[in-house]
C-alpha atoms as a PDB file:
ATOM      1  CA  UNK A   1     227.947  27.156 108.331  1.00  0.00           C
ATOM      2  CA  UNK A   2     228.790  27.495 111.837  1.00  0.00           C
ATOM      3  CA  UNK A   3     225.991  29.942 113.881  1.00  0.00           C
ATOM      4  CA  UNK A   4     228.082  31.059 116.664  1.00  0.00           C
ATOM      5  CA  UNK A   5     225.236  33.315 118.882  1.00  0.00           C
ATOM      6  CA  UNK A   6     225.608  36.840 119.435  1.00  0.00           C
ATOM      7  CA  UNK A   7     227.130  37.971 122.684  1.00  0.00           C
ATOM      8  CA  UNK A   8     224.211  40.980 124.123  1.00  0.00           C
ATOM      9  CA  UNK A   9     225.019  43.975 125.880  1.00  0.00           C
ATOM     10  CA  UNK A  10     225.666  42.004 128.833  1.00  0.00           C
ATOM     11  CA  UNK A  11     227.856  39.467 127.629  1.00  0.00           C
ATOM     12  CA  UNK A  12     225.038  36.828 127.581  1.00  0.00           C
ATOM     13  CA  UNK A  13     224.723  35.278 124.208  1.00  0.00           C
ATOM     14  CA  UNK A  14     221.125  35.943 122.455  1.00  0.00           C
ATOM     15  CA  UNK A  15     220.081  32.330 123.226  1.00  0.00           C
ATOM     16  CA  UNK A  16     220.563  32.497 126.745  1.00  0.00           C
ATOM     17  CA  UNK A  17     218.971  36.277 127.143  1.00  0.00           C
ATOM     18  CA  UNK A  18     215.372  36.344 128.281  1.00  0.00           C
ATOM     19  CA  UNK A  19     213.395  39.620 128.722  1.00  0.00           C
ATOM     20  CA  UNK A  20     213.288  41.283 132.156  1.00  0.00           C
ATOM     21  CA  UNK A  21     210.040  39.837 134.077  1.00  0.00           C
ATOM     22  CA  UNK A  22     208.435  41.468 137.023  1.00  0.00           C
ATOM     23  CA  UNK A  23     210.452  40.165 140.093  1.00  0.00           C
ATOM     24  CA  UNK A  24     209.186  36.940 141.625  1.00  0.00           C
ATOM     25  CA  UNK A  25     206.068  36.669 144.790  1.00  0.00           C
ATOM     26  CA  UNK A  26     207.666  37.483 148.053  1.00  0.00           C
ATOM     27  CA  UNK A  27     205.492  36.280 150.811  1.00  0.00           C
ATOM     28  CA  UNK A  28     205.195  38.102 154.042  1.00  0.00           C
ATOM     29  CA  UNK A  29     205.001  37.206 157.633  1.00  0.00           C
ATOM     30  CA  UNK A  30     201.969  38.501 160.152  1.00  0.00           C
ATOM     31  CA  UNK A  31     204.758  40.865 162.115  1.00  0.00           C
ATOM     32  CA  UNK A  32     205.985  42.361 158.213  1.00  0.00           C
ATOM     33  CA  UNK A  33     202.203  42.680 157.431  1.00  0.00           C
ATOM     34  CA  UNK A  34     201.512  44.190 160.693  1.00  0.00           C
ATOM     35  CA  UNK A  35     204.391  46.909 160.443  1.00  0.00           C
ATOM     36  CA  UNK A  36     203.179  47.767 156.391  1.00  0.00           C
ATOM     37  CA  UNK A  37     199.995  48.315 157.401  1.00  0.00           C
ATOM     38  CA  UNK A  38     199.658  49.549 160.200  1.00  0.00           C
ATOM     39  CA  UNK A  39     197.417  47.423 161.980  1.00  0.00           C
ATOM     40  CA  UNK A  40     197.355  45.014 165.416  1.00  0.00           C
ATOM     41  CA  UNK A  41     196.833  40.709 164.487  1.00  0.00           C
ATOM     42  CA  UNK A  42     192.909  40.974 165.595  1.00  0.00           C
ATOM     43  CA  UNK A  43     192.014  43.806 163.116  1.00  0.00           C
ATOM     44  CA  UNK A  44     194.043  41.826 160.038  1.00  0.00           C
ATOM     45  CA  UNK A  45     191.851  39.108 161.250  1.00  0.00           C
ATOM     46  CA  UNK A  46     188.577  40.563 161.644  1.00  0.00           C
ATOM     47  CA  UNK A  47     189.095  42.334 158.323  1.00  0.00           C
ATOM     48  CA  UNK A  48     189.970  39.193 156.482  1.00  0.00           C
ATOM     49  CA  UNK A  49     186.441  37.503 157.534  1.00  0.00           C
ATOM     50  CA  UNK A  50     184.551  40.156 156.090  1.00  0.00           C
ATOM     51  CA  UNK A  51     186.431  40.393 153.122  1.00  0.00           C
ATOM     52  CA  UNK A  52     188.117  43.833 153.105  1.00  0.00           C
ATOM     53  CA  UNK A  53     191.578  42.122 153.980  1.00  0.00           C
ATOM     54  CA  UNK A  54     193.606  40.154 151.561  1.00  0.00           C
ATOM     55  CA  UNK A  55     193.555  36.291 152.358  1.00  0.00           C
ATOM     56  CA  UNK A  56     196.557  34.794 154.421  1.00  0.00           C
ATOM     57  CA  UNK A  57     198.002  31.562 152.650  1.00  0.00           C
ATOM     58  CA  UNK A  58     198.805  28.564 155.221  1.00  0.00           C
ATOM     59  CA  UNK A  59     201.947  26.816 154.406  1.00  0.00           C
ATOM     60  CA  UNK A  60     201.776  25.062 157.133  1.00  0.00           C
ATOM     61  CA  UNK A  61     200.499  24.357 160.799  1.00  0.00           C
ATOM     62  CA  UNK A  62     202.540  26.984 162.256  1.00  0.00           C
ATOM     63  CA  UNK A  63     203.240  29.188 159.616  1.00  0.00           C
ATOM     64  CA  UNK A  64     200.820  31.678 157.696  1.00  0.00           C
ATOM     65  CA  UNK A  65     201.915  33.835 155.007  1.00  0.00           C
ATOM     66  CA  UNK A  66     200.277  36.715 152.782  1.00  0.00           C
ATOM     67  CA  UNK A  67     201.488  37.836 149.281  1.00  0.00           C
ATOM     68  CA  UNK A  68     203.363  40.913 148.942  1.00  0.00           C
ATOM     69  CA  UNK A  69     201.668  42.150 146.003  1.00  0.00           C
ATOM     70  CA  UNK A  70     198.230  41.692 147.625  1.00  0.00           C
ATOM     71  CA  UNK A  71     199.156  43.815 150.634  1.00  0.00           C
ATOM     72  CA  UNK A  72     200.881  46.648 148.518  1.00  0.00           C
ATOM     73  CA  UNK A  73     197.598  46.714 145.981  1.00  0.00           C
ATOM     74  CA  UNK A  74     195.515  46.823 149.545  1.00  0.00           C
ATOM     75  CA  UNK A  75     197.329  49.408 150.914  1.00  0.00           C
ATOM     76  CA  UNK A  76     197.196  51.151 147.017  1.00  0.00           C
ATOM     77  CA  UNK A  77     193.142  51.201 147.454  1.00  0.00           C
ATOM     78  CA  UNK A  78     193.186  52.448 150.778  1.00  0.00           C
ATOM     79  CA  UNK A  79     195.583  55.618 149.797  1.00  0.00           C
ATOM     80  CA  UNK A  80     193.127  56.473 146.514  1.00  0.00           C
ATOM     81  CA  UNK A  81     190.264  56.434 148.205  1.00  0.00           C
ATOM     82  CA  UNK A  82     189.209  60.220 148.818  1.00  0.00           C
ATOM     83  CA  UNK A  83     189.892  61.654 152.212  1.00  0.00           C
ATOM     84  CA  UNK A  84     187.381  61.836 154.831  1.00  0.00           C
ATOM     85  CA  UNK A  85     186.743  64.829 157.101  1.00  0.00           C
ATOM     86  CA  UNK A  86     185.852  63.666 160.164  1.00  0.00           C
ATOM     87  CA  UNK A  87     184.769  66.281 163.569  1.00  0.00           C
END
């Protein structure tokens, strides 16, 4: 007996469909970082040492990168944390 697979919805045949997976790590330049969040190179910085900034990756001498997902779920925490009156 001959299996012949099963075109899908799309015209794919079943052995060639694979299910939808989130999309793939986009990695972001300082200016692209700088314009999400908001703010200058020496506050990324100076946020990063202590901690309360995600990590830049180096990819090489010249050319620093962050992930995408790490800066949205950063900028996530900062908008659900409550708002503070200041005067």
């Amino acid at each position: 007996m001959n299996a012949h697979p099963q075109p899908t919805e799309d015209g794919a045949s079943a052995d060639q469909a694979s299910p939808p997976g989130p999309p793939p790590a986009r990695l972001l330049r300082l200016p692209e970082v700088i314009d999400r969040v908001g703010l200058r190179r020496s506050a990324i910085y100076q946020r990063m040492s202590e901690g309360r900034f995600p990590k830049s990756r180096s990819l090489g001498p010249k050319c620093t990168v962050w992930v995408e997902e790490e800066i949205d779920a950063w900028i996530r925490s900062i908008a659900d944390k409550p708002h503070r009156d200041v005067l």
